[in-house]
Every structure is written in structure tokens, then in C-alpha cells.
C-alpha atoms as a PDB file:
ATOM      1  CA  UNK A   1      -5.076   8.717   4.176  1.00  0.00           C
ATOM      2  CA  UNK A   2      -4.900   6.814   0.763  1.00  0.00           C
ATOM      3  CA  UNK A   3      -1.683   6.647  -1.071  1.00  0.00           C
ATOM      4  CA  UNK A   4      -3.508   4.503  -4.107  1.00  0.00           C
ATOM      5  CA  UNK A   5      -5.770   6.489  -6.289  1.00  0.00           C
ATOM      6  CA  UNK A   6      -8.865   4.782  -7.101  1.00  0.00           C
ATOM      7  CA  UNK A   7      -9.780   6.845  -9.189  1.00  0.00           C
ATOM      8  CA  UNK A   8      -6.731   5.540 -11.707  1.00  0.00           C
ATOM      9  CA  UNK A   9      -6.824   1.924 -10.231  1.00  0.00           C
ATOM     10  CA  UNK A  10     -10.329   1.360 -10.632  1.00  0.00           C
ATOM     11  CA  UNK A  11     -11.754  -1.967  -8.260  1.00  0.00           C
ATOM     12  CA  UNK A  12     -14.969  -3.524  -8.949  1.00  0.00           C
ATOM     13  CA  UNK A  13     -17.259  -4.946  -6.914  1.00  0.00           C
ATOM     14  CA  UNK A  14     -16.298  -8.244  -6.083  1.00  0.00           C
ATOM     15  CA  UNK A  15     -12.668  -8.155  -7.097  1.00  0.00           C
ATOM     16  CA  UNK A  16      -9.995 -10.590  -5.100  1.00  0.00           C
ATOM     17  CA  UNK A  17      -7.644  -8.058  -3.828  1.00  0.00           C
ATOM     18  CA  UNK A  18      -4.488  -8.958  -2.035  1.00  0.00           C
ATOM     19  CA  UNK A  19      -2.916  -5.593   0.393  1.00  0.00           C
ATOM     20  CA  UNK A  20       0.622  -7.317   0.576  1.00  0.00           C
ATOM     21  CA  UNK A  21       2.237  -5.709   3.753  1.00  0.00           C
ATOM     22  CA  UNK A  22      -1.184  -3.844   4.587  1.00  0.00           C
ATOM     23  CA  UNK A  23      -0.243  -2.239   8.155  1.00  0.00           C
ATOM     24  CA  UNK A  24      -3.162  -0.743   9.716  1.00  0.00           C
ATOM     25  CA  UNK A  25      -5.280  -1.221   7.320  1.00  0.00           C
ATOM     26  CA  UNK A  26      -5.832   2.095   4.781  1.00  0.00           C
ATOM     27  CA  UNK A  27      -6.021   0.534   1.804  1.00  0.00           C
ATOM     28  CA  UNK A  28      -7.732  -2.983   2.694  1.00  0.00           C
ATOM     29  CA  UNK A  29     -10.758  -0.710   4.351  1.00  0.00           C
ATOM     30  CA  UNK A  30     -11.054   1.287   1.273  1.00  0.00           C
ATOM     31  CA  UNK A  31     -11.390  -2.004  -1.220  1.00  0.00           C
ATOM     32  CA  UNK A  32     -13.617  -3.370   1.764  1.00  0.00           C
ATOM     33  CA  UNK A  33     -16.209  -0.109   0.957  1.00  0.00           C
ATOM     34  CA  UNK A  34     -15.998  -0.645  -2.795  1.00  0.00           C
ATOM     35  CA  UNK A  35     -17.311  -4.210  -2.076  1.00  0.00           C
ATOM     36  CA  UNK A  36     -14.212  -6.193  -2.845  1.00  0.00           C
ATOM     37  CA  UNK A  37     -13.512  -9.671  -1.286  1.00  0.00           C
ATOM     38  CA  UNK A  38      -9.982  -8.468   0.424  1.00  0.00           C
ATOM     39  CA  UNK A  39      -7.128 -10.357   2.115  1.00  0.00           C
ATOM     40  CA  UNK A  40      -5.102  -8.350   4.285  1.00  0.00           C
ATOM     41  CA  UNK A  41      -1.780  -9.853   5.365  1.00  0.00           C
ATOM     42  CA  UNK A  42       1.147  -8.448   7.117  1.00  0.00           C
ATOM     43  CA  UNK A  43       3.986 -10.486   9.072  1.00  0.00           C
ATOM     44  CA  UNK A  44       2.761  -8.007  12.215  1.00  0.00           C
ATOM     45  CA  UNK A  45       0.378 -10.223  14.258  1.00  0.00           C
ATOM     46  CA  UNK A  46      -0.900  -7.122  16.715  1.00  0.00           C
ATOM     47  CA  UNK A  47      -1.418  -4.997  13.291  1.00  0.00           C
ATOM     48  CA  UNK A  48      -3.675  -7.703  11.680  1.00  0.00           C
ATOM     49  CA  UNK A  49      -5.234  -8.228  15.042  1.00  0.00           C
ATOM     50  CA  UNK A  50      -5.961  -4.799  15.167  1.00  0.00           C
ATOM     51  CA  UNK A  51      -7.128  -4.807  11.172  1.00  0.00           C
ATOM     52  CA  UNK A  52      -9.584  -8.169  11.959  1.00  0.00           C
ATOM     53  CA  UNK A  53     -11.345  -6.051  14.804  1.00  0.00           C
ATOM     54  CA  UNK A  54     -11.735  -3.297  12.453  1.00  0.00           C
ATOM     55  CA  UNK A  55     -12.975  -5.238   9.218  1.00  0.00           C
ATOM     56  CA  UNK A  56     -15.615  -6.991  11.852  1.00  0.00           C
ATOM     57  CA  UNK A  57     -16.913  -3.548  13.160  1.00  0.00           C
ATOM     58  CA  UNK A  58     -16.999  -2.313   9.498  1.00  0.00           C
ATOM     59  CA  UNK A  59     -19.477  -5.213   8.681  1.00  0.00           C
ATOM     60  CA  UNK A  60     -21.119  -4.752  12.152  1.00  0.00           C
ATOM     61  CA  UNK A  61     -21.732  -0.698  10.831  1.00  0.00           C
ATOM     62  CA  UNK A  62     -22.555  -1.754   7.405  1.00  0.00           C
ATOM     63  CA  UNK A  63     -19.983  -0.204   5.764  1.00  0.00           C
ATOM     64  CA  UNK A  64     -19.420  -2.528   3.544  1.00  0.00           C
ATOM     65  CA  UNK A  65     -22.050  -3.956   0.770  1.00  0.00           C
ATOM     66  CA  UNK A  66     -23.733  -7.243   0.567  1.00  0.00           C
ATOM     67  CA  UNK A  67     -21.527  -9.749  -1.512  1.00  0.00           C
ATOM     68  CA  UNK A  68     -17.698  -8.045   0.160  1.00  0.00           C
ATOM     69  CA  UNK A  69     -15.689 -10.128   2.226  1.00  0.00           C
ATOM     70  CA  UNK A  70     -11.968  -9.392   4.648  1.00  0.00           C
ATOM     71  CA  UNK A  71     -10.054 -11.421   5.771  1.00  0.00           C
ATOM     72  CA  UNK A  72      -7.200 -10.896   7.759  1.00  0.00           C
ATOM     73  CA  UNK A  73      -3.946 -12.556   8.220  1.00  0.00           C
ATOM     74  CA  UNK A  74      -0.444 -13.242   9.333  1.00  0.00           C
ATOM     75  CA  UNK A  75       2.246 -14.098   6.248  1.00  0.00           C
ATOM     76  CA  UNK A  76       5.295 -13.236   4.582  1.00  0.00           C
ATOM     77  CA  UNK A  77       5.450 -11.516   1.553  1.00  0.00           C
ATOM     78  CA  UNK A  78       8.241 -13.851   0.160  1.00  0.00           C
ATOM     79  CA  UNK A  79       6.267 -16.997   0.361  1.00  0.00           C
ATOM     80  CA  UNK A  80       2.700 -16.236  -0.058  1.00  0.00           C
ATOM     81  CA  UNK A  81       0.147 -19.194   1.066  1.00  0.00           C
ATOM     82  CA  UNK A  82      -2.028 -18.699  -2.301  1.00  0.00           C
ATOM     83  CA  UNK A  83      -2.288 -20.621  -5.732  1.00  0.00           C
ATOM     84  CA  UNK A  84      -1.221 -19.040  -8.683  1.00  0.00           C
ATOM     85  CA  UNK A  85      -3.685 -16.550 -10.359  1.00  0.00           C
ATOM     86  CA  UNK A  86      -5.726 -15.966  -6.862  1.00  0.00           C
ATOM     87  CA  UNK A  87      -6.092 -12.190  -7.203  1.00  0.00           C
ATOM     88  CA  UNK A  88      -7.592  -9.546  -9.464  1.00  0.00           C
ATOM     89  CA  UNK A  89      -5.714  -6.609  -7.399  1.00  0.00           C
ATOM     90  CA  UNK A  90      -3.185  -6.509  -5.769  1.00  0.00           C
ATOM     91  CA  UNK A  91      -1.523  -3.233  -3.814  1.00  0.00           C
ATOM     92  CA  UNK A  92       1.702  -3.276  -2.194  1.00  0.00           C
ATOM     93  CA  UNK A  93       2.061   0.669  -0.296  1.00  0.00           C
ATOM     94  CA  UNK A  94       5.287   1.699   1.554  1.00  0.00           C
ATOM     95  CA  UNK A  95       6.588  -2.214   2.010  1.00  0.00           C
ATOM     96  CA  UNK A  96       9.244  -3.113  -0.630  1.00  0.00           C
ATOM     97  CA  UNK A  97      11.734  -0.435   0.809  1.00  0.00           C
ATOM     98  CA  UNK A  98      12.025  -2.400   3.841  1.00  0.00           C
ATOM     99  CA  UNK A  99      12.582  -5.703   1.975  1.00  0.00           C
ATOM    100  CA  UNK A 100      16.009  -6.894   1.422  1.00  0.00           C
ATOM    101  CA  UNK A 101      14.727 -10.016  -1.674  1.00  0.00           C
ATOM    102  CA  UNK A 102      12.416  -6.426  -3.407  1.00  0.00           C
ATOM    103  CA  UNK A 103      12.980  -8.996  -6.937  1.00  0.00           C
ATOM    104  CA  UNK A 104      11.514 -11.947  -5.284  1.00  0.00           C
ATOM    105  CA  UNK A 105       8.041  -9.974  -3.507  1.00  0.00           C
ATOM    106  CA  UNK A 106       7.654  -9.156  -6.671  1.00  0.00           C
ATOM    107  CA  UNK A 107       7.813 -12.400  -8.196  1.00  0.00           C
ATOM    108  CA  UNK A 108       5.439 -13.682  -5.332  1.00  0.00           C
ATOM    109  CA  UNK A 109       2.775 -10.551  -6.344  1.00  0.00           C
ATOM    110  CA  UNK A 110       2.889 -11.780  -9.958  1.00  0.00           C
ATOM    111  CA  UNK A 111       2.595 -15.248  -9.283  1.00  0.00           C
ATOM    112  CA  UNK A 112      -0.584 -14.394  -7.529  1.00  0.00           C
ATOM    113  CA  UNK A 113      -1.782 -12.088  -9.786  1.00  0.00           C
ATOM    114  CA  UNK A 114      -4.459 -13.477 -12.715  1.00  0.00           C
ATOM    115  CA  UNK A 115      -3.435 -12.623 -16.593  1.00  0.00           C
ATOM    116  CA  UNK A 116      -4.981  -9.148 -16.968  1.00  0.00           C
ATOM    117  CA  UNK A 117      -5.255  -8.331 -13.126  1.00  0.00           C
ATOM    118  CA  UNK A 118      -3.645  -4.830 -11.742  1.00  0.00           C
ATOM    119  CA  UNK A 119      -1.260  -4.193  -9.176  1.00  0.00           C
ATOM    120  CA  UNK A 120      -0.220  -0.923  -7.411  1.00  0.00           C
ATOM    121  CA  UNK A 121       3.095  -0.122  -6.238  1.00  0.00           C
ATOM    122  CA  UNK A 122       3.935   2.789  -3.720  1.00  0.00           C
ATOM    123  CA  UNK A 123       7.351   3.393  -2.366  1.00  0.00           C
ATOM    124  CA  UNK A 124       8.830   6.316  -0.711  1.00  0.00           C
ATOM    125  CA  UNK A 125       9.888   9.249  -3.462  1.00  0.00           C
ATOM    126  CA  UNK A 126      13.550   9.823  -3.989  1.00  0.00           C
ATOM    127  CA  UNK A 127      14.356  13.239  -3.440  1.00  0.00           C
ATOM    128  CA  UNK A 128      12.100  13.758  -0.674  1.00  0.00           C
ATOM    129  CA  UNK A 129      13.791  10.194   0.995  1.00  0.00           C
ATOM    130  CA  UNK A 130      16.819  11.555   0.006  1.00  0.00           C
ATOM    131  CA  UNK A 131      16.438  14.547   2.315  1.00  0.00           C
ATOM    132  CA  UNK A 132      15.492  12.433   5.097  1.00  0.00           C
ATOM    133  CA  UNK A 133      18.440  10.321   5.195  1.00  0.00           C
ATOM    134  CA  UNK A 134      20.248  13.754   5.046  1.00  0.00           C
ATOM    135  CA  UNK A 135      19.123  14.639   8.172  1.00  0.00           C
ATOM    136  CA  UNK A 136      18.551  11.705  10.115  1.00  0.00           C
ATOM    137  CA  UNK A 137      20.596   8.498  10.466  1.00  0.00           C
ATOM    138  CA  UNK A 138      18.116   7.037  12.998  1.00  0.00           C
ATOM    139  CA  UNK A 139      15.149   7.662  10.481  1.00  0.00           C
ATOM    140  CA  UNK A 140      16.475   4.480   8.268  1.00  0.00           C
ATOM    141  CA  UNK A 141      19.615   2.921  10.395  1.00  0.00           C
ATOM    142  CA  UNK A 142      16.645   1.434  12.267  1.00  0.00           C
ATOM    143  CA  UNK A 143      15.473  -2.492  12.716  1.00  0.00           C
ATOM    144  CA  UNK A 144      12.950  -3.130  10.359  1.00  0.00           C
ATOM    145  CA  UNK A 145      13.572   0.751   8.492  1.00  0.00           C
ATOM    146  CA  UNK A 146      14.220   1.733   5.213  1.00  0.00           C
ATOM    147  CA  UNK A 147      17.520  -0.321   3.580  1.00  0.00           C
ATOM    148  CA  UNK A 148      16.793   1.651   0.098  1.00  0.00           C
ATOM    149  CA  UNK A 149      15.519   4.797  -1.718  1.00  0.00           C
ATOM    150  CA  UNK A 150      14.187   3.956  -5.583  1.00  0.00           C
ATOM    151  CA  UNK A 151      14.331   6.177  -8.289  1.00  0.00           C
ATOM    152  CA  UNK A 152      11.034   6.243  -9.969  1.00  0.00           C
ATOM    153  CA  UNK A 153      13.224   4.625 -13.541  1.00  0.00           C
ATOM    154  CA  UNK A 154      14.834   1.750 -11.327  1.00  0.00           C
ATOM    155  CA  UNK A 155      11.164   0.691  -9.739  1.00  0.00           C
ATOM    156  CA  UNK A 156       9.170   0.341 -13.274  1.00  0.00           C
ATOM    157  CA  UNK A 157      12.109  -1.304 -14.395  1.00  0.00           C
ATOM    158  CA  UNK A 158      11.912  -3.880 -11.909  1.00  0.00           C
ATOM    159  CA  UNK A 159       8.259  -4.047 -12.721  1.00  0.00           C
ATOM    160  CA  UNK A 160       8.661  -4.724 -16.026  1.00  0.00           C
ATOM    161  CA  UNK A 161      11.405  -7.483 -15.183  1.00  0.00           C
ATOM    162  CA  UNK A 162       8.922  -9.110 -12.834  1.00  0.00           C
ATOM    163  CA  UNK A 163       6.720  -9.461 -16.335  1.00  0.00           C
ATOM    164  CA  UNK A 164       4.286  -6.758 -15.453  1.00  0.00           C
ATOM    165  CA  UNK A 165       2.985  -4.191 -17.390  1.00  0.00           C
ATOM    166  CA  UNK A 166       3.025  -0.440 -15.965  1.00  0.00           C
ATOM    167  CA  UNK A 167       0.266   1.867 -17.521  1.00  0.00           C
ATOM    168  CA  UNK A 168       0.309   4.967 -14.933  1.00  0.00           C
ATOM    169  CA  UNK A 169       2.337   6.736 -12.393  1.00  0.00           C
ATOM    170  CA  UNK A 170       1.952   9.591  -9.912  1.00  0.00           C
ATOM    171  CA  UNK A 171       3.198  11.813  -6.733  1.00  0.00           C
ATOM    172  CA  UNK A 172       1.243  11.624  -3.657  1.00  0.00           C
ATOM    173  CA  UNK A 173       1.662  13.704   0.023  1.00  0.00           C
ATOM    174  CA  UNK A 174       2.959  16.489  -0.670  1.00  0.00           C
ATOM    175  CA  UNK A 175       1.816  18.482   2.180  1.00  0.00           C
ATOM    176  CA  UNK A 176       4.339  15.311   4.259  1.00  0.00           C
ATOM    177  CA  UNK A 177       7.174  15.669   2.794  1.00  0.00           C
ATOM    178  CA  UNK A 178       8.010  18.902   5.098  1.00  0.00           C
ATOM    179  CA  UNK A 179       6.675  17.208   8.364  1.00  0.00           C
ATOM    180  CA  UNK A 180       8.898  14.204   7.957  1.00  0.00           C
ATOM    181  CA  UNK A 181      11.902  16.637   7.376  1.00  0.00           C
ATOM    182  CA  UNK A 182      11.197  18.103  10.895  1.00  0.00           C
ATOM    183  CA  UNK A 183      10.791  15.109  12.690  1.00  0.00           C
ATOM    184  CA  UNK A 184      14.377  14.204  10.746  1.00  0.00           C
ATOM    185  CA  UNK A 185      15.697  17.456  12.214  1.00  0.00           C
ATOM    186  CA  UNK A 186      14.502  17.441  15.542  1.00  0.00           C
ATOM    187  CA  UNK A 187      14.573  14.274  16.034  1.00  0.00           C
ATOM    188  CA  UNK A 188      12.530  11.028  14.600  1.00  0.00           C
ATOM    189  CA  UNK A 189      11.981   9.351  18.206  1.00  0.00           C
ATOM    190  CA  UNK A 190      10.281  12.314  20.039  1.00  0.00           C
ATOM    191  CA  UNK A 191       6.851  12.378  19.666  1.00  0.00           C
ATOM    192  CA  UNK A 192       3.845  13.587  21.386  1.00  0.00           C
ATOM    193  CA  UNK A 193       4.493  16.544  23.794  1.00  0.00           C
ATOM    194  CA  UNK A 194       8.284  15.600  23.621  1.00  0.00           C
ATOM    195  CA  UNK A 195       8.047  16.813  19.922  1.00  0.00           C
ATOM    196  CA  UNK A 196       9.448  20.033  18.932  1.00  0.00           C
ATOM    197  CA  UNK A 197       7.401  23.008  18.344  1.00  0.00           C
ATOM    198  CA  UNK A 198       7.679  22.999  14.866  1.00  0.00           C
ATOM    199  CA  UNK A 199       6.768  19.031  14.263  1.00  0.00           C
ATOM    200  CA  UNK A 200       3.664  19.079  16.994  1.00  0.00           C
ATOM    201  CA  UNK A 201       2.407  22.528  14.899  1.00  0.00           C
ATOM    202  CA  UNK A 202       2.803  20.933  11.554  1.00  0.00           C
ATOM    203  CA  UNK A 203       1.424  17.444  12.994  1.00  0.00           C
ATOM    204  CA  UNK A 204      -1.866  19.849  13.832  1.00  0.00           C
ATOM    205  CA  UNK A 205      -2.233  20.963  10.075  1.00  0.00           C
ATOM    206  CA  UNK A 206      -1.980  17.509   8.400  1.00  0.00           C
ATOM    207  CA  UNK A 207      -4.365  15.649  11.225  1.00  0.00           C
ATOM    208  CA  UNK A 208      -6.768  19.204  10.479  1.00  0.00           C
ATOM    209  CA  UNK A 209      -6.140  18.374   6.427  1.00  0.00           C
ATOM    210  CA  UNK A 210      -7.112  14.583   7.119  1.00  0.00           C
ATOM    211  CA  UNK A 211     -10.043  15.259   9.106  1.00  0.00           C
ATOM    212  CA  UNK A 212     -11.394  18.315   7.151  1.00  0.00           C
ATOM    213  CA  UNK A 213     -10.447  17.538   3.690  1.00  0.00           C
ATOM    214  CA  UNK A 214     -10.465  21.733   3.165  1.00  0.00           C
ATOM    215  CA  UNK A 215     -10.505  23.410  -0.374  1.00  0.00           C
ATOM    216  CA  UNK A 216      -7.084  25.332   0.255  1.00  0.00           C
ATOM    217  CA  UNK A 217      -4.616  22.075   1.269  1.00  0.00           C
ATOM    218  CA  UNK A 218      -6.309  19.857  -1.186  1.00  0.00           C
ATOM    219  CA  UNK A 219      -5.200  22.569  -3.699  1.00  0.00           C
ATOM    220  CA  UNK A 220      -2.263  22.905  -1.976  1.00  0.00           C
ATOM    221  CA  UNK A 221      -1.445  19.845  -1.983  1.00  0.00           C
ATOM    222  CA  UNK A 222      -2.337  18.977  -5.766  1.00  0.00           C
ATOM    223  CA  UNK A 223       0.193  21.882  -6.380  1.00  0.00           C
ATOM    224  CA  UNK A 224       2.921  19.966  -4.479  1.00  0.00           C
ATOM    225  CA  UNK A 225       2.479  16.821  -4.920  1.00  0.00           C
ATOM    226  CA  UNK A 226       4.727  17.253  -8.161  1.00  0.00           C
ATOM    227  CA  UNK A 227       7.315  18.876  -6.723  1.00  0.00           C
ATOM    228  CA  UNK A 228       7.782  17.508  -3.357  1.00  0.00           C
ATOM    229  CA  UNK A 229       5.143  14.717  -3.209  1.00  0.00           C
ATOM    230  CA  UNK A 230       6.480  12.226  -0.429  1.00  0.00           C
ATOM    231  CA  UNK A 231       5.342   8.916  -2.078  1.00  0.00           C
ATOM    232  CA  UNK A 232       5.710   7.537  -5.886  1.00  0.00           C
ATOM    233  CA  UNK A 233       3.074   5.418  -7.280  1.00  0.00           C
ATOM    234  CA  UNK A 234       2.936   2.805  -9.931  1.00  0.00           C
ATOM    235  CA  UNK A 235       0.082   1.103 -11.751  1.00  0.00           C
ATOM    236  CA  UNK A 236       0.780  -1.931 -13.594  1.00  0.00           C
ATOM    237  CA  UNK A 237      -1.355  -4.888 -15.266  1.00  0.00           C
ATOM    238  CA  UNK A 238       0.082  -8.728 -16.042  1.00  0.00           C
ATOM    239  CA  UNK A 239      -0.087  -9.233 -19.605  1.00  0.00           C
ATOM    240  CA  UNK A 240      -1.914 -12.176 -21.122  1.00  0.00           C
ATOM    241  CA  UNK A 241       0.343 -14.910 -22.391  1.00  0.00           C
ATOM    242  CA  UNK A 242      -0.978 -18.011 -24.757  1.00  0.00           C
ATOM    243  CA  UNK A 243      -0.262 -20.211 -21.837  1.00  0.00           C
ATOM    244  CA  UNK A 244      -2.219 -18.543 -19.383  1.00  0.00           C
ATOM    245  CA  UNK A 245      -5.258 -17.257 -21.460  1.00  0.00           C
ATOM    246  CA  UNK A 246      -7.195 -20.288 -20.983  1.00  0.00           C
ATOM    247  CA  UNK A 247      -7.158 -20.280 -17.218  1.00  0.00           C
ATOM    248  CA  UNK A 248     -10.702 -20.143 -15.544  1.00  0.00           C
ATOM    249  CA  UNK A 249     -10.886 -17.323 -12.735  1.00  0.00           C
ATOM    250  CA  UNK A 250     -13.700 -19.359 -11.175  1.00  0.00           C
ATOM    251  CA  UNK A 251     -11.447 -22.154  -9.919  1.00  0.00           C
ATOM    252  CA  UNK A 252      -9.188 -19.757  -8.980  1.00  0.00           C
ATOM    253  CA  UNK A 253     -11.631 -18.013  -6.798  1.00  0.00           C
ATOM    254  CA  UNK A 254     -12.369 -21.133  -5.031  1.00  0.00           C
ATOM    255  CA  UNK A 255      -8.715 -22.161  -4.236  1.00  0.00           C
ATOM    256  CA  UNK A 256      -7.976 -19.221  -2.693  1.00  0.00           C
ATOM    257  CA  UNK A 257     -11.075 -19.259  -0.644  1.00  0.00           C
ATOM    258  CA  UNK A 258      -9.930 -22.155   0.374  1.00  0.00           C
ATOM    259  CA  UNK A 259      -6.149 -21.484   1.270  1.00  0.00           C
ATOM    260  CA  UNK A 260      -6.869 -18.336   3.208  1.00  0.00           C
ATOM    261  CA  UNK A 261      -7.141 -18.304   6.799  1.00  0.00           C
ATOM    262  CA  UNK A 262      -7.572 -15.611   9.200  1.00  0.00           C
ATOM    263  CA  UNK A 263     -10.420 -13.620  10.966  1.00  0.00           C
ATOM    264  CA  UNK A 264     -13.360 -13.224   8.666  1.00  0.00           C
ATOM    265  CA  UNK A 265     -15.754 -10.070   9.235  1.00  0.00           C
END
């Protein structure tokens, strides 16, 4: 289940792309596919574990195309252990509302960023959050859990602090926002069988949605997303400055082949 929408962030063969925060995986495997030469890092060592086995049984499938390249590994988003300019893309989905320092990830994506690259930004939508934290302290008074809710205005302004440039936005998940406000109202912990009625049935239809992909919830879906669509996405590009113009991508390229370090597939 992408959050990013390819289809308005286009990726290129052989693009550096950084997934900043990348949890299981979704959006490195997709970049993998396109051919890009991805970095996945998270600060969760059994997640990028987990992400390096799957990257090396992509490769092992032939999923990916000659010339693309994953790596995974461990790092925090605050200090990231690549020169400036390393990246073409870089995608950030469902992290920076757990980060106290939101200003300085930011900072640390730009930094990494080359002049011209594009970034994408996903964060939890307000009113559907909003809703959530209505119903459920234990859904963000949690270790690790949500510590804010951004209004779409407050998130492109921080953007465009951070010296970026943002070009496109858009609603995504619509058909989740209602699941996530059952699991708020019967309770966020219980899962599996110990779920409530309502929550395992509506777990069904999205997990039927995913695996199906039928005509009447994509339309569905494409009607809510709008309205009640439980993520907000920004696209963004850094701007060319006289100062950074001149910089070759090349030598790039080769110092961050050289500072990464991880599981290769």
C-alpha cells in the first residue's frame, strides 16, 4: 500500500533515493522496481533486518532491473551518515509526526538532497488525526506515537522554511480513515481475534481492497480520499542556488556509495 504517488513524483531509472524512516519497506520496494539505487534507513534494527532479507529475495526473483541497487540500514534521521547533495529523491512517509526536532529532519533531508532533486512528504491528515485523538488517548499517549497533528498550511510552510520548493499536494486512504476510528473506539491494543466485530470486518475489506485492487473501492476510494483521506502528501523540489549550480552529481554519487553501509541485495 503506497502512500507516494508515482505517478506525480516521477523516479527514473537510476535515481539515488533516500526512504528516511522507511519501516517495512513500501516505498523503498517500489523505487527498487523502477530501477532506482535506494537506501533504506530506519533507527529499527529488526525492521531493516527484515527490509535487507526482502531487497535480497527481490534481486534473487528478479524484480528488480539490471543497473538498481538497495541497501539497507540502521540511522537516525537527525544526523544522517551522507555528504551533502547524495540523493536525487528523497521520501519521508508517516515519520516526522513522531519526531520531536520535525525543523531539524528536515534540514538533514535538504542537506542531502542535490539542487533540483524531489522530496515527498506524508504525514497523518488533520481532521481524520484529529478524530483519533478524540477517541483514543492510548492511540498517541504511546512511546514512540504520535506527539503532533499538522495542518496541511503549517507542513508546506515548514517546507518552504527548510528552503524547499513544494509543487503538488494530495489526500491518500480514504477507505482508512474509518478503520482507524474503530480500532480508536474499541480499543487500539486489541487485535487479531481479540478485535471487535466491527474492526476484524472492516480489517477484511481493506486486506480484500489491497489484495484485489477492485473497480468499486478504487472508485470509492478516489471519491474519499478528499473528504476523509487519512494521509496528506507533499511534493517538493530544492531550488538551484548560484552556489550550488556548479556541483557535479557524479562525485556525489561516488561519496555516497562510499559512506553507505548496510546489507546490499
Amino acid at each position: 500500500m503506497l502512500t507516494v504517488d508515482f505517478s506525480r513524483f516521477p523516479l527514473a531509472p537510476g535515481d539515488r533515493v533516500l526512504d528516511l524512516g522507511c519501516g517495512a519497506g513500501r516505498h523503498a520496494f517500489e523505487c527498487y522496481r523502477r530501477g532506482a539505487r535506494v537506501v533504506a534507513l530506519d533507527r529499527n534494527a529488526d525492521e531493516i533486518r527484515e527490509v535487507a532479507t526482502w531487497f535480497a529475495a527481490m534481486k534473487e526473483a528478479g524484480e528488480a532491473p539490471a543497473g538498481a541497487t538497495a541497501t539497507a540500514m540502521e540511522g537516525d534521521a537527525l544526523a544522517l551518515p551522507f555528504p551533502d547533495s547524495s540523493f536525487d529523491v528523497v521520501i519521508i512517509s508517516e515519520v516526522m509526526e513522531h519526531i520531536p526536532d520535525d525543523k531539524g529532519v528536515l534540514a538533514e533531508m535538504v542537506r542531502v538532497l542535490r539542487p533540483g532533486g524531489r522530496i515527498a512528504v506524508t504525514v497523518p491528515r488533520y481532521g481524520p488525526e484529529k478524530v483519533c485523538w478524540a477517541l483514543s488517548d492510548e492511540y498517541h499517549e504511546v512511546e514512540g506515537g504520535h506527539i503532533r497533528i499538522y495542518r496541511a498550511d503549517e507542513l508546506l510552510g515548514r517546507m518552504r522554511e527548510a528552503g524547499l520548493r513544494p509543487y503538488g499536494t494530495h489526500h491518500a486512504h480514504g477507505l482508512h480513515s474509518p478503520y482507524w476510528w474503530l480500532k480508536c473506539a474499541f480499543g487500539v491494543r486489541r487485535d487479531g481475534d481479540e478485535a471487535a466485530l466491527p474492526v476484524r470486518a472492516y480489517h477484511k475489506l481493506l486486506v480484500w481492497d489491497i489484495m484485489k485492487r477492485p473497480l468499486a473501492t478504487r472508485l470509492a476510494e478516489r471519491a474519499l480520499d478528499p473528504l476523509i483521506g487519512k494521509s496528506f502528501v507533499a511534493y517538493a523540489t530544492k531550488p538551484h542556488t548560484p552556489e550550488t549550480a556548479a556541483e557535479a552529481e557524479p562525485a556525489a554519487g561516488a561519496d555516497t556509495a562510499a559512506a553507505v553501509s548496510g546489507v546490499r541485495a
